[in-house]
Structure formats: structure tokens, C-alpha cells
C-alpha atoms as a PDB file:
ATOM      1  CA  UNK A   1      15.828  30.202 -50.090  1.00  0.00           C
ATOM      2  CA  UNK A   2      19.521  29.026 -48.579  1.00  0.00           C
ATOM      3  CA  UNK A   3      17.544  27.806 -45.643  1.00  0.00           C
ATOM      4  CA  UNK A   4      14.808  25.571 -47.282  1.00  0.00           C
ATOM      5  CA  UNK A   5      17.662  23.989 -49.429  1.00  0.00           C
ATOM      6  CA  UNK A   6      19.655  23.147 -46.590  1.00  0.00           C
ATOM      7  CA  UNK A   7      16.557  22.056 -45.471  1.00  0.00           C
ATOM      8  CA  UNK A   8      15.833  19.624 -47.946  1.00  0.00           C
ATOM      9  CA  UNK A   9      19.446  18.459 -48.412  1.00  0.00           C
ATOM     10  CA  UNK A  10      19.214  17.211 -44.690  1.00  0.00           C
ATOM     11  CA  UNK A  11      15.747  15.985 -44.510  1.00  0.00           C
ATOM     12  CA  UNK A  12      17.224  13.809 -47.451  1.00  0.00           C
ATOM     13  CA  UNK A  13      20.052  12.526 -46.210  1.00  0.00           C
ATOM     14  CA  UNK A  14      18.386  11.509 -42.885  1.00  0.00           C
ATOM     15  CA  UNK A  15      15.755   9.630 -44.730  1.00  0.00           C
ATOM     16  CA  UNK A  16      18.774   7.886 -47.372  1.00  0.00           C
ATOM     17  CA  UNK A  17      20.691   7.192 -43.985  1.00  0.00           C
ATOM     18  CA  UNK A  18      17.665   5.718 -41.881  1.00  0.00           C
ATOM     19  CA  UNK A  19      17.098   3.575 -44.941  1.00  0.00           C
ATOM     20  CA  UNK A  20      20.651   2.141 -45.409  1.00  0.00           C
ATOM     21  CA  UNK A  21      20.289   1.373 -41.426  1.00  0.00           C
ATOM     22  CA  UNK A  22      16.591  -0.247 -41.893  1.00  0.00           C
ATOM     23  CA  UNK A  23      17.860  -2.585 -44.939  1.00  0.00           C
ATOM     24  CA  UNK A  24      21.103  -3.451 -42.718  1.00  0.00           C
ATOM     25  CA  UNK A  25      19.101  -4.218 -39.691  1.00  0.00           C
ATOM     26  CA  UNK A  26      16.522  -5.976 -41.687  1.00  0.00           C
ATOM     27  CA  UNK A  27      19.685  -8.325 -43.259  1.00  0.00           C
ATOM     28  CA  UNK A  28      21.127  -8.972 -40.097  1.00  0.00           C
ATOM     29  CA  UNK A  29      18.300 -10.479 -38.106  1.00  0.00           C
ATOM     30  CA  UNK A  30      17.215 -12.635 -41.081  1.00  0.00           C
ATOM     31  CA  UNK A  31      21.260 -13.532 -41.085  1.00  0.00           C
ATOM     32  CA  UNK A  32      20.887 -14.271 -37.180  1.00  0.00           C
ATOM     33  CA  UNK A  33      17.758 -15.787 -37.717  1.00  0.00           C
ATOM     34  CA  UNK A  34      16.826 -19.569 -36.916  1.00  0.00           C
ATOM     35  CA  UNK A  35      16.501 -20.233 -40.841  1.00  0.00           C
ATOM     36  CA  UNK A  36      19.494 -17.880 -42.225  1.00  0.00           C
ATOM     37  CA  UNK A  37      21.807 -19.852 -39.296  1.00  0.00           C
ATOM     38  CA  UNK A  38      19.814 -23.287 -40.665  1.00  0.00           C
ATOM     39  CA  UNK A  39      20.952 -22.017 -44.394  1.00  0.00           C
ATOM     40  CA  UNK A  40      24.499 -21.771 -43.433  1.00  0.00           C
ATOM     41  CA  UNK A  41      25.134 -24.747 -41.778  1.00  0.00           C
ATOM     42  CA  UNK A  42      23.530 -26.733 -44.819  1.00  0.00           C
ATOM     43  CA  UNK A  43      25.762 -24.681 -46.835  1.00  0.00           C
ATOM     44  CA  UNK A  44      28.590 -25.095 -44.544  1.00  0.00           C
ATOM     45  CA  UNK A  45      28.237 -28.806 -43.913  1.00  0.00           C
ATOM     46  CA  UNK A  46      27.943 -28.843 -47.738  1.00  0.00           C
ATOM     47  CA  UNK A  47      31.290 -27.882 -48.500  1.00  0.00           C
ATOM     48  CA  UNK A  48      32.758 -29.758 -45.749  1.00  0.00           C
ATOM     49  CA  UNK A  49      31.531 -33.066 -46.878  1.00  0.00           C
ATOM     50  CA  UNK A  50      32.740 -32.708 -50.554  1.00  0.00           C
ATOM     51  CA  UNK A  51      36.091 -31.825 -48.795  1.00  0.00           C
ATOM     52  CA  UNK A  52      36.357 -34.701 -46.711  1.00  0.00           C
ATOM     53  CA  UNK A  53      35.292 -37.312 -49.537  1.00  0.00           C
ATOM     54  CA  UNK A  54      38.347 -35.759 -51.355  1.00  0.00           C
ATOM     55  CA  UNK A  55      40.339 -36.340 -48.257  1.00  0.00           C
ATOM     56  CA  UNK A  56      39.153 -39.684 -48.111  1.00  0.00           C
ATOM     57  CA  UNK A  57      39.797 -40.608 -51.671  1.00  0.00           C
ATOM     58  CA  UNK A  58      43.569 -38.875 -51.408  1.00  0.00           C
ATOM     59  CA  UNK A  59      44.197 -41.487 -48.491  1.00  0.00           C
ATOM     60  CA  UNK A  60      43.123 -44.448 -50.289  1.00  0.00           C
ATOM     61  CA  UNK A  61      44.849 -43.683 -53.387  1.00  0.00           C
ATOM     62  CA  UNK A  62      48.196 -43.507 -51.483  1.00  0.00           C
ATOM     63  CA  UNK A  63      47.583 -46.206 -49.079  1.00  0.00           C
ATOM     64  CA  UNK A  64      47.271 -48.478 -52.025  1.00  0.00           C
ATOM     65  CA  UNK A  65      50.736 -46.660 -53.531  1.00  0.00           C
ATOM     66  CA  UNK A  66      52.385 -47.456 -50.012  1.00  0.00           C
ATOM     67  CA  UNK A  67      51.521 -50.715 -49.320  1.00  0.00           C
ATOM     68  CA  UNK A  68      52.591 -51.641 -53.325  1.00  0.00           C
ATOM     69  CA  UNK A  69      55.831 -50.270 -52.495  1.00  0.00           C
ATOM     70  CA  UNK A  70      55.597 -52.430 -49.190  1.00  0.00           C
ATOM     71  CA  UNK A  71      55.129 -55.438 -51.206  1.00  0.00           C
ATOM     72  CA  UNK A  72      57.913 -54.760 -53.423  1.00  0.00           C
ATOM     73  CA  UNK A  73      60.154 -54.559 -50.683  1.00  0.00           C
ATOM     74  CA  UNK A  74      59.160 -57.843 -49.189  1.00  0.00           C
ATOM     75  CA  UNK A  75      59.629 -59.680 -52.814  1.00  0.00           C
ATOM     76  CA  UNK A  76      62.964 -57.690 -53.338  1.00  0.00           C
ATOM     77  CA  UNK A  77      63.819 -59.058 -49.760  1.00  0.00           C
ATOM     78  CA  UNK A  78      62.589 -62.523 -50.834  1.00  0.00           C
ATOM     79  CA  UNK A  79      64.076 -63.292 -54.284  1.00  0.00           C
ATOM     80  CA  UNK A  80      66.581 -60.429 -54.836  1.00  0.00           C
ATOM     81  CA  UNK A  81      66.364 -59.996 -58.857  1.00  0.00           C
ATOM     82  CA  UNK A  82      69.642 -60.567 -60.755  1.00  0.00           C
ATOM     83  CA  UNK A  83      71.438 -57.114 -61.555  1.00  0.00           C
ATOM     84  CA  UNK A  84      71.311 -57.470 -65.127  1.00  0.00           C
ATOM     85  CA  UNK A  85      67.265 -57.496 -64.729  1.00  0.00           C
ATOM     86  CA  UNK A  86      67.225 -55.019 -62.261  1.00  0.00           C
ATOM     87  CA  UNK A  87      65.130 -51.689 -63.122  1.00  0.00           C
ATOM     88  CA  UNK A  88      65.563 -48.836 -61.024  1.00  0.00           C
ATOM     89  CA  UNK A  89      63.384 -48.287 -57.757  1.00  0.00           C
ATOM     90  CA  UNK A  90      62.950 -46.462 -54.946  1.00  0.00           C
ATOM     91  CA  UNK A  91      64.974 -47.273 -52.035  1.00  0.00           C
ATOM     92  CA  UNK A  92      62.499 -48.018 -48.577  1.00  0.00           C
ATOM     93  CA  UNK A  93      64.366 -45.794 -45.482  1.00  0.00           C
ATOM     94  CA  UNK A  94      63.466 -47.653 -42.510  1.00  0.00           C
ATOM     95  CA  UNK A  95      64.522 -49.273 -39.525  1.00  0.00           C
ATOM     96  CA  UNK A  96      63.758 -53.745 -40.000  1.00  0.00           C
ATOM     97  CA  UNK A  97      64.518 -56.601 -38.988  1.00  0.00           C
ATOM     98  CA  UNK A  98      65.269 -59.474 -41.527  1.00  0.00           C
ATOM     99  CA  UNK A  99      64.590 -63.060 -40.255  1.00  0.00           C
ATOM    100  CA  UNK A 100      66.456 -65.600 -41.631  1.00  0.00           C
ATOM    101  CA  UNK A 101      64.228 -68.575 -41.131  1.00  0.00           C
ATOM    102  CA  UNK A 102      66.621 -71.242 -42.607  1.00  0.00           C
ATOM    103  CA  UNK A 103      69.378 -70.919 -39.985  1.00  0.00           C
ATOM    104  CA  UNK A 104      67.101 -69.220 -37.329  1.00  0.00           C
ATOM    105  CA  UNK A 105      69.279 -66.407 -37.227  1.00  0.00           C
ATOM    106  CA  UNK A 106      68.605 -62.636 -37.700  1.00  0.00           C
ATOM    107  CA  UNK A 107      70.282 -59.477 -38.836  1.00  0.00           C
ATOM    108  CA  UNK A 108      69.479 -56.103 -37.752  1.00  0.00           C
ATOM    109  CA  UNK A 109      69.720 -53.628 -40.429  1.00  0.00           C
ATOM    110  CA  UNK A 110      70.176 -50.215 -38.546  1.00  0.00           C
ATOM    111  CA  UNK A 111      70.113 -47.143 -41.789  1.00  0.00           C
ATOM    112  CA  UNK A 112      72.214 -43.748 -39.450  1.00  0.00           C
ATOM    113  CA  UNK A 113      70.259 -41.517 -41.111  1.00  0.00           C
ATOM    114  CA  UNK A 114      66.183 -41.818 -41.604  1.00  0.00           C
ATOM    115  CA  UNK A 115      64.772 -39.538 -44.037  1.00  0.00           C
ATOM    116  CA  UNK A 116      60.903 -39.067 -44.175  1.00  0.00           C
ATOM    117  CA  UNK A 117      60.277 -36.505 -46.694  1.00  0.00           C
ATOM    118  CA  UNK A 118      60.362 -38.003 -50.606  1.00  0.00           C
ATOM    119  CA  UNK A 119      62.216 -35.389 -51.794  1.00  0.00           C
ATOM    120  CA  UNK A 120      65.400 -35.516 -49.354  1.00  0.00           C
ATOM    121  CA  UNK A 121      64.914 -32.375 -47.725  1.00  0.00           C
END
């Protein structure tokens, strides 16, 4: 009796094991597959061109913030506004040249310290 359940107990395991394998086997091929790799690269490609409109869209949107503050600076550089009418804004760190086209003269405007990040840091 011992012997015919260990019997069974093994006979049943092998045949629960060789079908874990089969199903595994079975999902790997189809993964591997000219369709399943097909699948995923439409499902890949996808994703990747949702990401890169949002890309896209993120550059645009600060391009059109950047140059803005561009053409501030060129109309603050133009007609200075009086200091009563001032509002605050944010100061442009760069290195520029300012041509003075009424005396053809220049001044170079040289700032020690260039800071790229926003926040100071």
C-alpha cells in the first residue's frame, strides 16, 4: 500500500511538472515567434511615439517661453522702462554684446559668474 501511494504521488508530480514545462515552452516560442516579436514592436513603437509627441510638445512650449523672454530683453535693451513703471523680471545671465549704432561704438558686457540652472544652484 506505501508503495502504490508513493507511486501515485510521483507519477503525479511528473505529469504536473511536464505540464508546467509544456505550457512554458509553448509561451516562449509563440513569445519568440515572428508574430509575438511583430506584437511587441507595435506595442513598443506604440509607447515610444506617444512619448516623443510629449517630448515634442515640452520643447515647443518652452521654446516659445525662451524666445518671449529673448524679446523682452531686446525691448528692455531698447527703451529701458522708467523705474517707477518697472515690474519685476527675471534677470537674462549671458555673455552680449550691445551695439550702439548712434555713435558706432560698442560695449562689452562681460557677467564673472554665468549661472545656467533657474534655480541658482
Amino acid at each position: 500500500m506505501r508503495r502504490l501511494f508513493w507511486l501515485t504521488l510521483g507519477a503525479g508530480a511528473g505529469v504536473y511538472v511536464s505540464h508546467r514545462v509544456k505550457r512554458r515552452v509553448v509561451r516562449f516560442t509563440r513569445a519568440l515567434s515572428p508574430e509575438g516579436v511583430a506584437a511587441r514592436a507595435v506595442s513598443t513603437g506604440h509607447g515610444a511615439g506617444e512619448r516623443l509627441r510629449h517630448f515634442a510638445s515640452d520643447v515647443r512650449t518652452e521654446m516659445k517661453a525662451r524666445e518671449e523672454e529673448l524679446r523682452e530683453a531686446v525691448r528692455m535693451d531698447q527703451a529701458p522702462p522708467d523705474a517707477e513703471l518697472a515690474r519685476p523680471r527675471r534677470v537674462l545671465r549671458a555673455r552680449y554684446t550691445i551695439i550702439d549704432h548712434t555713435d558706432r561704438g560698442h560695449i562689452d558686457r562681460d557677467h564673472d559668474h554665468i549661472d545656467h540652472d533657474k534655480d541658482g544652484h
